[in-house]
Structure formats: C-alpha cells, structure tokens
PDB file of N, CA and C in Angstrom:
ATOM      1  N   UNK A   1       0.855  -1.174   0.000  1.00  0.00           N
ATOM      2  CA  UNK A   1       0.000   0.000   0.000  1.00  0.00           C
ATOM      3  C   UNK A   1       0.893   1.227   0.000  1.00  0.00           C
ATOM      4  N   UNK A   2       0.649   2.101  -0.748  1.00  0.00           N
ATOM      5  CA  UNK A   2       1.490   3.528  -1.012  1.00  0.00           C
ATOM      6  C   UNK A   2       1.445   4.300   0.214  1.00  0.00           C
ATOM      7  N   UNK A   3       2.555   4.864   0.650  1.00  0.00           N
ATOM      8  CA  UNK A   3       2.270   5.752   1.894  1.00  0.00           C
ATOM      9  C   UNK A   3       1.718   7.279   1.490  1.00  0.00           C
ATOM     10  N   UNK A   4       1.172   7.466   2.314  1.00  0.00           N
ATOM     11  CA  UNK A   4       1.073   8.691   1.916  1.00  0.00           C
ATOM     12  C   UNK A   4       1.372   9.805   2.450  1.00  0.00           C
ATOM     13  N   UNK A   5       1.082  11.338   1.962  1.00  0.00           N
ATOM     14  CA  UNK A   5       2.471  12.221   2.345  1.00  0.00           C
ATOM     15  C   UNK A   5       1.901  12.056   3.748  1.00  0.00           C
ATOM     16  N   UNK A   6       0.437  12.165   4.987  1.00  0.00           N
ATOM     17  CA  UNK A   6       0.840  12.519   6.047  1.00  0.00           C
ATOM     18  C   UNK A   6       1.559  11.837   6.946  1.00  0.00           C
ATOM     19  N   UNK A   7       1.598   9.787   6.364  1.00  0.00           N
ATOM     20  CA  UNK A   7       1.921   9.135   7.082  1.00  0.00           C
ATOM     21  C   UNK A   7       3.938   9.369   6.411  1.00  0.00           C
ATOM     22  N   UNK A   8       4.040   9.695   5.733  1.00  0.00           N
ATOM     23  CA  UNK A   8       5.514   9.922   5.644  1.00  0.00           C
ATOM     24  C   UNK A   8       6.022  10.553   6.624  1.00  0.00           C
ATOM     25  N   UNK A   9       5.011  12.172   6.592  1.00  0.00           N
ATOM     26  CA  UNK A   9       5.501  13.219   7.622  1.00  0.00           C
ATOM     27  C   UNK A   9       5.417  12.956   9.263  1.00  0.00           C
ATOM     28  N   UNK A  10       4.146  11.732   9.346  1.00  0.00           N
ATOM     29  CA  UNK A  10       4.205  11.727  11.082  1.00  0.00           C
ATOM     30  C   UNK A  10       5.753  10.577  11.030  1.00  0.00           C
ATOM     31  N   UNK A  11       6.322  10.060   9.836  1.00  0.00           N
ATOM     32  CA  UNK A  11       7.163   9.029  10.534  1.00  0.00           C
ATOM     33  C   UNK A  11       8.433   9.148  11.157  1.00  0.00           C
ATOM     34  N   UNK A  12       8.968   8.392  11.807  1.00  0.00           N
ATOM     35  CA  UNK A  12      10.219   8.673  12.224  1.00  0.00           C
ATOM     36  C   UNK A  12      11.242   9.330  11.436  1.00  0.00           C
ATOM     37  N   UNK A  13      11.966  10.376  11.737  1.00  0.00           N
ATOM     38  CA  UNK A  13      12.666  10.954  10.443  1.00  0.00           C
ATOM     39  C   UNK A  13      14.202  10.615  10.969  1.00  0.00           C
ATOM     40  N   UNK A  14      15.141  10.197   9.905  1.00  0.00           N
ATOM     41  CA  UNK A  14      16.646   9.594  10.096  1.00  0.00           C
ATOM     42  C   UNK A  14      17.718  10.677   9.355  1.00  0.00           C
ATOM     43  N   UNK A  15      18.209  10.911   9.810  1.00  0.00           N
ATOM     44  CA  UNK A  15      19.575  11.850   8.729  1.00  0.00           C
ATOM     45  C   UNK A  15      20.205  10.813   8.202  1.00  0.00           C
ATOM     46  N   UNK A  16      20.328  11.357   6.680  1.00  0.00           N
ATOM     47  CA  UNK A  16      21.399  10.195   5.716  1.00  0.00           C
ATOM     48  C   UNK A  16      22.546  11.272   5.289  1.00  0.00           C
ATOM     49  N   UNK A  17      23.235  10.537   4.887  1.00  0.00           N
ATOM     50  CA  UNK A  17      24.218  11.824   4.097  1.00  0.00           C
ATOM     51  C   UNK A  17      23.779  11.248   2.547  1.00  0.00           C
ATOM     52  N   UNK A  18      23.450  12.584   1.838  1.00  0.00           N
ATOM     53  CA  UNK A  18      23.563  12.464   0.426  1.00  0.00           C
ATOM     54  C   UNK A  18      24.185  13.733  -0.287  1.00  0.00           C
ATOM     55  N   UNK A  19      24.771  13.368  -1.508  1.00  0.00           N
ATOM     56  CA  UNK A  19      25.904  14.435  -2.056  1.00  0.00           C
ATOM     57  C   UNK A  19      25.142  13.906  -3.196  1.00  0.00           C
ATOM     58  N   UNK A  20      25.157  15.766  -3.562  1.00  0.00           N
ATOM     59  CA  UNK A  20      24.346  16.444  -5.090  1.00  0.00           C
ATOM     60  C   UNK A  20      25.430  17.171  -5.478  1.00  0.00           C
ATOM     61  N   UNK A  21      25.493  17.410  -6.700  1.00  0.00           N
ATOM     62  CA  UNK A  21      26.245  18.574  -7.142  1.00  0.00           C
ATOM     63  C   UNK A  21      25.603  20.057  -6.621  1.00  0.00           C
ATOM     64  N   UNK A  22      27.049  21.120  -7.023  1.00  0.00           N
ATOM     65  CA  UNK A  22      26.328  22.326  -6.288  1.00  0.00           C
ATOM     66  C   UNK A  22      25.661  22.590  -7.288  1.00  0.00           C
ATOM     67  N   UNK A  23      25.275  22.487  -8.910  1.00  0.00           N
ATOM     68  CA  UNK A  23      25.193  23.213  -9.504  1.00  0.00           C
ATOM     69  C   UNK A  23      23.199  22.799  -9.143  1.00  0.00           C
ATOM     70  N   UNK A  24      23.118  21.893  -9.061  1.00  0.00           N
ATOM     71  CA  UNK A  24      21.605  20.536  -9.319  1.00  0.00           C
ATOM     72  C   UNK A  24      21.259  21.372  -7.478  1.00  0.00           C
ATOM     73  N   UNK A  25      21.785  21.616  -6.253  1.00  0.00           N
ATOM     74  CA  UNK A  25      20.963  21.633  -5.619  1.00  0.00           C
ATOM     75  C   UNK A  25      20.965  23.565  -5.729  1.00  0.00           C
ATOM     76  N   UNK A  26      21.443  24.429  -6.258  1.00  0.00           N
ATOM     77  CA  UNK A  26      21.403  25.473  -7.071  1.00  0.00           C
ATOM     78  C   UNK A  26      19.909  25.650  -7.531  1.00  0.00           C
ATOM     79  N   UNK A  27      20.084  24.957  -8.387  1.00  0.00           N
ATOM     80  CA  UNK A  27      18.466  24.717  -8.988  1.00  0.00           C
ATOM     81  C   UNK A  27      17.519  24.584  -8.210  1.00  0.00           C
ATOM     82  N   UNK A  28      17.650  24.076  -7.637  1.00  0.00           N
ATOM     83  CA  UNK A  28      16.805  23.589  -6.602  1.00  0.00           C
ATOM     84  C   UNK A  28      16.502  24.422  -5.839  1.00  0.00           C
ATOM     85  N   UNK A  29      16.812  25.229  -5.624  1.00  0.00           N
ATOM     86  CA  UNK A  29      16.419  26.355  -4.765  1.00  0.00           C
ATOM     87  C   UNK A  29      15.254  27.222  -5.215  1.00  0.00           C
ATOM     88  N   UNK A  30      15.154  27.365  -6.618  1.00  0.00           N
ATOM     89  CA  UNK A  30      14.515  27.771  -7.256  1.00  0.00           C
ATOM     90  C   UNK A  30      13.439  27.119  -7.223  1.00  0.00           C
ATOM     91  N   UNK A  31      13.331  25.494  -6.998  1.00  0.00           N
ATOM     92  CA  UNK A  31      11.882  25.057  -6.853  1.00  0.00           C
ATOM     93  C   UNK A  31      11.107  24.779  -5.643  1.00  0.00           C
ATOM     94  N   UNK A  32      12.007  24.564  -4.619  1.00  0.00           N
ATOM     95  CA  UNK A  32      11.498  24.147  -3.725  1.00  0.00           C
ATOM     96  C   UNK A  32      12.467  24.765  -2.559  1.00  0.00           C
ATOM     97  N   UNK A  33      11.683  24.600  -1.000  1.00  0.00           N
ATOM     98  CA  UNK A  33      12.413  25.498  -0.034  1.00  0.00           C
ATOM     99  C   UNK A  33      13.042  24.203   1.054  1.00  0.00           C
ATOM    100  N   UNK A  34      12.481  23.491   0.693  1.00  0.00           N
ATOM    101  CA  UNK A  34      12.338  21.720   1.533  1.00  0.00           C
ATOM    102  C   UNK A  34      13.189  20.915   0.721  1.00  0.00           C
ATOM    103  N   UNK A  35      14.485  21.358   0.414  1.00  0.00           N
ATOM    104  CA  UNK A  35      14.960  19.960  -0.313  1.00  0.00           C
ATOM    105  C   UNK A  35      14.924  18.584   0.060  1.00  0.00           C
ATOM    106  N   UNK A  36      14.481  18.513   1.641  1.00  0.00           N
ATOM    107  CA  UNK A  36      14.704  16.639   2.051  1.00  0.00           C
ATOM    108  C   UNK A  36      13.105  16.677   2.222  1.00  0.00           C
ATOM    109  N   UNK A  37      12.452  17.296   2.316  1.00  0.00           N
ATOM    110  CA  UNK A  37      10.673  16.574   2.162  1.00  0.00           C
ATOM    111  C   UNK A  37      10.540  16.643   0.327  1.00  0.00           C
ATOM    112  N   UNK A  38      10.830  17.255  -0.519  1.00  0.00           N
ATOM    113  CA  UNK A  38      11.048  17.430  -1.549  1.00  0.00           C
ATOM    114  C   UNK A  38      11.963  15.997  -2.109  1.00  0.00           C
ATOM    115  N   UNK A  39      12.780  15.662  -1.786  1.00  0.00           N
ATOM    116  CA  UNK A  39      13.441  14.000  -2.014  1.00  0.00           C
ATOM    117  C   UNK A  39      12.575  12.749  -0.921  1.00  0.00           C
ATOM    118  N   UNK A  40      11.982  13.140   0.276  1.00  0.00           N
ATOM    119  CA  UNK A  40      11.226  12.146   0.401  1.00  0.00           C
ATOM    120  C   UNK A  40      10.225  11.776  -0.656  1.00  0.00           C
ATOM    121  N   UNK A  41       9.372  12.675  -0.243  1.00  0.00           N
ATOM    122  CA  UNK A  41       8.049  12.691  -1.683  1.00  0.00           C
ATOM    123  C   UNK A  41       8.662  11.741  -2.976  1.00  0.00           C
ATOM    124  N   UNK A  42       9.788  12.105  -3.619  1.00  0.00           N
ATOM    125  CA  UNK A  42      10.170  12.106  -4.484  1.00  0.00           C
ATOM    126  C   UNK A  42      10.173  10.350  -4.615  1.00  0.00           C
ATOM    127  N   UNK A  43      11.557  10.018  -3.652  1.00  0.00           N
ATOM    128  CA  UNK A  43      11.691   8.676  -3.632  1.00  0.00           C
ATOM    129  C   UNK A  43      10.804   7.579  -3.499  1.00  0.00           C
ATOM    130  N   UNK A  44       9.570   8.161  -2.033  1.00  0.00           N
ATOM    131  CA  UNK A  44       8.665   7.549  -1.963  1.00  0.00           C
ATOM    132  C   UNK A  44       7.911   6.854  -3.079  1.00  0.00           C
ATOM    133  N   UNK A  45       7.574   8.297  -4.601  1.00  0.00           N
ATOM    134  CA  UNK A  45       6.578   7.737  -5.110  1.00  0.00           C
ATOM    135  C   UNK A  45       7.868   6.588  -6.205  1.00  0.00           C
ATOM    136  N   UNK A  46       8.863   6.963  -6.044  1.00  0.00           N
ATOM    137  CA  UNK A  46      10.164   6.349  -6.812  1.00  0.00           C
ATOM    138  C   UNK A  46       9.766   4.493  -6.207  1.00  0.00           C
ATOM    139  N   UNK A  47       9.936   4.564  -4.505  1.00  0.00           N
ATOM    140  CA  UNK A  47       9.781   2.918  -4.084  1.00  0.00           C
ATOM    141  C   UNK A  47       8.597   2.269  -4.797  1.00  0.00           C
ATOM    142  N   UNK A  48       7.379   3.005  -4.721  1.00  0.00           N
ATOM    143  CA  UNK A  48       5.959   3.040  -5.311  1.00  0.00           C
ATOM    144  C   UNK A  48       6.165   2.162  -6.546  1.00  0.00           C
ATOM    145  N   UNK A  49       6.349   3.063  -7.465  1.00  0.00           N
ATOM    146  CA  UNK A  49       6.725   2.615  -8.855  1.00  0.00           C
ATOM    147  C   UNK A  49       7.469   1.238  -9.097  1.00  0.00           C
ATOM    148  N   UNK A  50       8.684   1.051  -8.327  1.00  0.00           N
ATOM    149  CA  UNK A  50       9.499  -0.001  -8.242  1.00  0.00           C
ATOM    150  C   UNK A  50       8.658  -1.048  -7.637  1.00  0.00           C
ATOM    151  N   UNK A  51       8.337  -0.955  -6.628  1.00  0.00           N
ATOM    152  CA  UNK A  51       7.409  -2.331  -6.174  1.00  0.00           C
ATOM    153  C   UNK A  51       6.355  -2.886  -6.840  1.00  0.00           C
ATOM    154  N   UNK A  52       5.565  -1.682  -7.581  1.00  0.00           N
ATOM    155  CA  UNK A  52       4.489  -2.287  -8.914  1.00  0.00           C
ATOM    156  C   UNK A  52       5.177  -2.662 -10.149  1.00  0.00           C
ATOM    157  N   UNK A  53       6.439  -2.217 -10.355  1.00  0.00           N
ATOM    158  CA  UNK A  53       6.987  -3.045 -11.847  1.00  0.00           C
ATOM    159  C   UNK A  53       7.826  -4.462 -11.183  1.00  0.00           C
ATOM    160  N   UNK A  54       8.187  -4.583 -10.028  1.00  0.00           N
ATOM    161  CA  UNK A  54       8.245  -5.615  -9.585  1.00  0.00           C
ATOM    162  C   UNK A  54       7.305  -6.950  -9.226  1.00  0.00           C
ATOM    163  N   UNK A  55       6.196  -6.396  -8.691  1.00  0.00           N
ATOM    164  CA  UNK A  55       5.070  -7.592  -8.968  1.00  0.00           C
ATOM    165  C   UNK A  55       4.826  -7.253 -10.125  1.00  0.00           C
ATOM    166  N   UNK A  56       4.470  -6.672 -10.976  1.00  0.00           N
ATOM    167  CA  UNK A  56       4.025  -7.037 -12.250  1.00  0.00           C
ATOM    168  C   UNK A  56       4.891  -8.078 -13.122  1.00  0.00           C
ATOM    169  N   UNK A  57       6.484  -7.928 -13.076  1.00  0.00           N
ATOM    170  CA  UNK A  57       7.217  -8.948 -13.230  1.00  0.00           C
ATOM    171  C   UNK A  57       6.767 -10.286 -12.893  1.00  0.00           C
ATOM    172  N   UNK A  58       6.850 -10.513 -11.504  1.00  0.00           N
ATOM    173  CA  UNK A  58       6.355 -11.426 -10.995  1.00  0.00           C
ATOM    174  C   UNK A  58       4.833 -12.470 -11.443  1.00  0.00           C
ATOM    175  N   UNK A  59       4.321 -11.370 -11.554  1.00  0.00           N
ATOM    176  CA  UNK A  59       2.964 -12.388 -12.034  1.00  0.00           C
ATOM    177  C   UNK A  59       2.732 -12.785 -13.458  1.00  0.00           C
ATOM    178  N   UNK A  60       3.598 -12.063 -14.594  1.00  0.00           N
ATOM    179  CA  UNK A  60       4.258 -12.554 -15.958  1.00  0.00           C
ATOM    180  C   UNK A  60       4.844 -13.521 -16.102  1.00  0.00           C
ATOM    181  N   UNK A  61       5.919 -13.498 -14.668  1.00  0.00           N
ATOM    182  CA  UNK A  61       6.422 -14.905 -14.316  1.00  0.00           C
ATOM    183  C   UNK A  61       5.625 -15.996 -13.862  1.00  0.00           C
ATOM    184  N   UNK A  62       4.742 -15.721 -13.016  1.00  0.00           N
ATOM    185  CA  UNK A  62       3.562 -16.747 -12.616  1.00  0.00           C
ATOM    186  C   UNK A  62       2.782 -17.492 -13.870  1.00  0.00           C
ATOM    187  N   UNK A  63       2.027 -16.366 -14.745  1.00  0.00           N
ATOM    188  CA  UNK A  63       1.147 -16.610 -15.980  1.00  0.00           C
ATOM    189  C   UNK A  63       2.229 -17.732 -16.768  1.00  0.00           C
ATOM    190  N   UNK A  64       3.191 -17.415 -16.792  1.00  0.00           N
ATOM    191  CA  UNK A  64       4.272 -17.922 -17.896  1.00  0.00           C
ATOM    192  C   UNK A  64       4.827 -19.851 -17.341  1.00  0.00           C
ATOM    193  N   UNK A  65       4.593 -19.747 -15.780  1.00  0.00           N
ATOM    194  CA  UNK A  65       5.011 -20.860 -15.544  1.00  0.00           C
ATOM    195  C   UNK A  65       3.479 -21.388 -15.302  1.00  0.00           C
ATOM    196  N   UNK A  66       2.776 -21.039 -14.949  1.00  0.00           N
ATOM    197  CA  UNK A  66       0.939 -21.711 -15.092  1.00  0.00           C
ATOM    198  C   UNK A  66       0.607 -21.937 -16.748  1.00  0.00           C
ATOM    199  N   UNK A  67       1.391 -21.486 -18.043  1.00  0.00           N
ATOM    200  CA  UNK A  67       0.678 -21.934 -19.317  1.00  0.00           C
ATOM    201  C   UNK A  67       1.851 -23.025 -19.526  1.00  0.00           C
ATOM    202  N   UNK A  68       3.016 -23.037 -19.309  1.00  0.00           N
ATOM    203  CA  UNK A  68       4.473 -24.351 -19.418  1.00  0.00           C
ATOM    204  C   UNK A  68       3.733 -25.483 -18.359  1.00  0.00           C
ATOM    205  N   UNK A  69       3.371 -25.104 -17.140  1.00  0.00           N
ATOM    206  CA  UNK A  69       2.688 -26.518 -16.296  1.00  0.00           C
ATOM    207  C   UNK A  69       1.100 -27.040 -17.142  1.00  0.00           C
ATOM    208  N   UNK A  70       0.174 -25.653 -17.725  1.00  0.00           N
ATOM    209  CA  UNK A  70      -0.774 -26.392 -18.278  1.00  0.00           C
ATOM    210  C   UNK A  70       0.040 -27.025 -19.634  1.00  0.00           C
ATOM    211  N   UNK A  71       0.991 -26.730 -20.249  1.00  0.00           N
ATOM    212  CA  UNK A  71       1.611 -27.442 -21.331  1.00  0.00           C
ATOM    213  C   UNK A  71       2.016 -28.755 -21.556  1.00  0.00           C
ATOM    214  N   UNK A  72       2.777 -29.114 -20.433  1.00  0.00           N
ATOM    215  CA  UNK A  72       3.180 -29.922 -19.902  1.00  0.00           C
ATOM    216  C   UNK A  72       2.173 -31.452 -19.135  1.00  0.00           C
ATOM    217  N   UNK A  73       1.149 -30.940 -18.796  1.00  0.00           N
ATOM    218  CA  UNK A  73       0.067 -31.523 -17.808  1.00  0.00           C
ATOM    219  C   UNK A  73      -0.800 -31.561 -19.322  1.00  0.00           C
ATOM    220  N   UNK A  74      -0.897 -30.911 -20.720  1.00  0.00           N
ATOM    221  CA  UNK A  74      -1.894 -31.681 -21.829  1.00  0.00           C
ATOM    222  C   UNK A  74      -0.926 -32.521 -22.694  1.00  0.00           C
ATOM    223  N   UNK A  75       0.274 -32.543 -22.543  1.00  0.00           N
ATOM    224  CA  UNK A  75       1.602 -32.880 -23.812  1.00  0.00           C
ATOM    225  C   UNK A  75       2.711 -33.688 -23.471  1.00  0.00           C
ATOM    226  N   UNK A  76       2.454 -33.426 -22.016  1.00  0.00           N
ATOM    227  CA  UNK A  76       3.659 -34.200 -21.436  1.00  0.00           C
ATOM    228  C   UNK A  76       5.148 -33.464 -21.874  1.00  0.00           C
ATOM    229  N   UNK A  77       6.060 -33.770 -21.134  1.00  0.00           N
ATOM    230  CA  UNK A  77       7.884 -33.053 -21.262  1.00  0.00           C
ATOM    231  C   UNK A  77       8.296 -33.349 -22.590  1.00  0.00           C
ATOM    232  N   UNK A  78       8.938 -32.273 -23.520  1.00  0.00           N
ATOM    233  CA  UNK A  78       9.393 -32.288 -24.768  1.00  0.00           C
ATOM    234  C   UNK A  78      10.745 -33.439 -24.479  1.00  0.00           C
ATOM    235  N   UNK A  79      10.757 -33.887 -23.310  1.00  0.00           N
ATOM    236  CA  UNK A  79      12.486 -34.844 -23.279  1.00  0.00           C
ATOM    237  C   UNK A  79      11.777 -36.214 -22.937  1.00  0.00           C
ATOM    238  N   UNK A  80       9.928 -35.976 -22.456  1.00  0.00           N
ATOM    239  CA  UNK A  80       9.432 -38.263 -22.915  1.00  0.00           C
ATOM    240  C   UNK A  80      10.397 -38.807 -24.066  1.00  0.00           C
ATOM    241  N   UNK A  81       9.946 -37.853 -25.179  1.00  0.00           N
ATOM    242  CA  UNK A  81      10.258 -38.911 -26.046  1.00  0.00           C
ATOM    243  C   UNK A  81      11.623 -39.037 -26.345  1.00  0.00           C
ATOM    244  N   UNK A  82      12.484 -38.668 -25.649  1.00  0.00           N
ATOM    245  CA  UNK A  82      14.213 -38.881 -26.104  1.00  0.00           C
ATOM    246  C   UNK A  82      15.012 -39.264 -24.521  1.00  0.00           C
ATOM    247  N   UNK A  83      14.216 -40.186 -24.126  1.00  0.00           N
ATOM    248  CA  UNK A  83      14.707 -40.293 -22.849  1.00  0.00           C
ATOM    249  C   UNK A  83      15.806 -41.133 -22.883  1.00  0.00           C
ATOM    250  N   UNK A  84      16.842 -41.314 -22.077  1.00  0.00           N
ATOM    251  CA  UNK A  84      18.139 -42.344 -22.231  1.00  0.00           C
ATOM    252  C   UNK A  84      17.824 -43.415 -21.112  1.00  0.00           C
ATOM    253  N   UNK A  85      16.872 -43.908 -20.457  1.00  0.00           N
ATOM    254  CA  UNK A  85      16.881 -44.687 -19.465  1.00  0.00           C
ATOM    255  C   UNK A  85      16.170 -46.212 -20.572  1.00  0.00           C
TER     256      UNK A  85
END
C-alpha cells in the first residue's frame, strides 16, 4: 500500500548523508524550499513505482510458468520422447 504524504511526515525521520552537485541543488532552490521533504516525496513515489513493476514482473512470471505446467500436464515433457533410461 502507497504511503502517503501525512503518514511519511508523522514518521520517524533519520539523517542520511547524500551528495548532489552544487550546480543541481542550485536549482533547486529555485523550486522548492524543503529539499529533504522534496526528495522524500520524491523517492517515496520512486519505491511506489518499483514495487508495482516488480510484482508485475512477478505475475508474468507466474502466468508464464501456469501456461508451461498447463503445457506440460496436456503434452507431457518435450524430453518423454528422447529419454536415455
């Protein structure tokens, strides 16, 4: 489930060290006055994204091994018929 911004803001907050160029947090000034709620937000919806193209992977992988087992379970293993035993 996606967090959202208030449960970001009530959460525990940690200092990290992160290094930007001067020129990129320069800019930045110009957009925003919050550069680390401004990179939470940011990343947050960043984890977001990553965890839905990750299950979506996943269940491509699922579909893909559920049509090889129904394949398999109407056809039987492409190696029955060349077996060495």
């Amino acid at each position: 489930m996606p967090r959202t911004t208030s449960s970001t803001a009530a959460s525990r907050k940690r200092p990290v060290n992160l290094t930007l160029s001067e020129s990129l947090v320069a800019d930045l000034k110009g957009y925003t006055t919050n550069l680390s709620a401004t990179a939470e937000e940011l990343l947050t919806a960043y984890v977001v994204e990553q965890k839905q193209a990750r299950s979506s992977r996943q269940q491509q992988a699922d579909q893909t091994v559920a049509g090889w087992n129904a394949l398999h379970a109407d056809i039987g293993s492409f190696a029955d018929e060349h077996s060495t035993l």
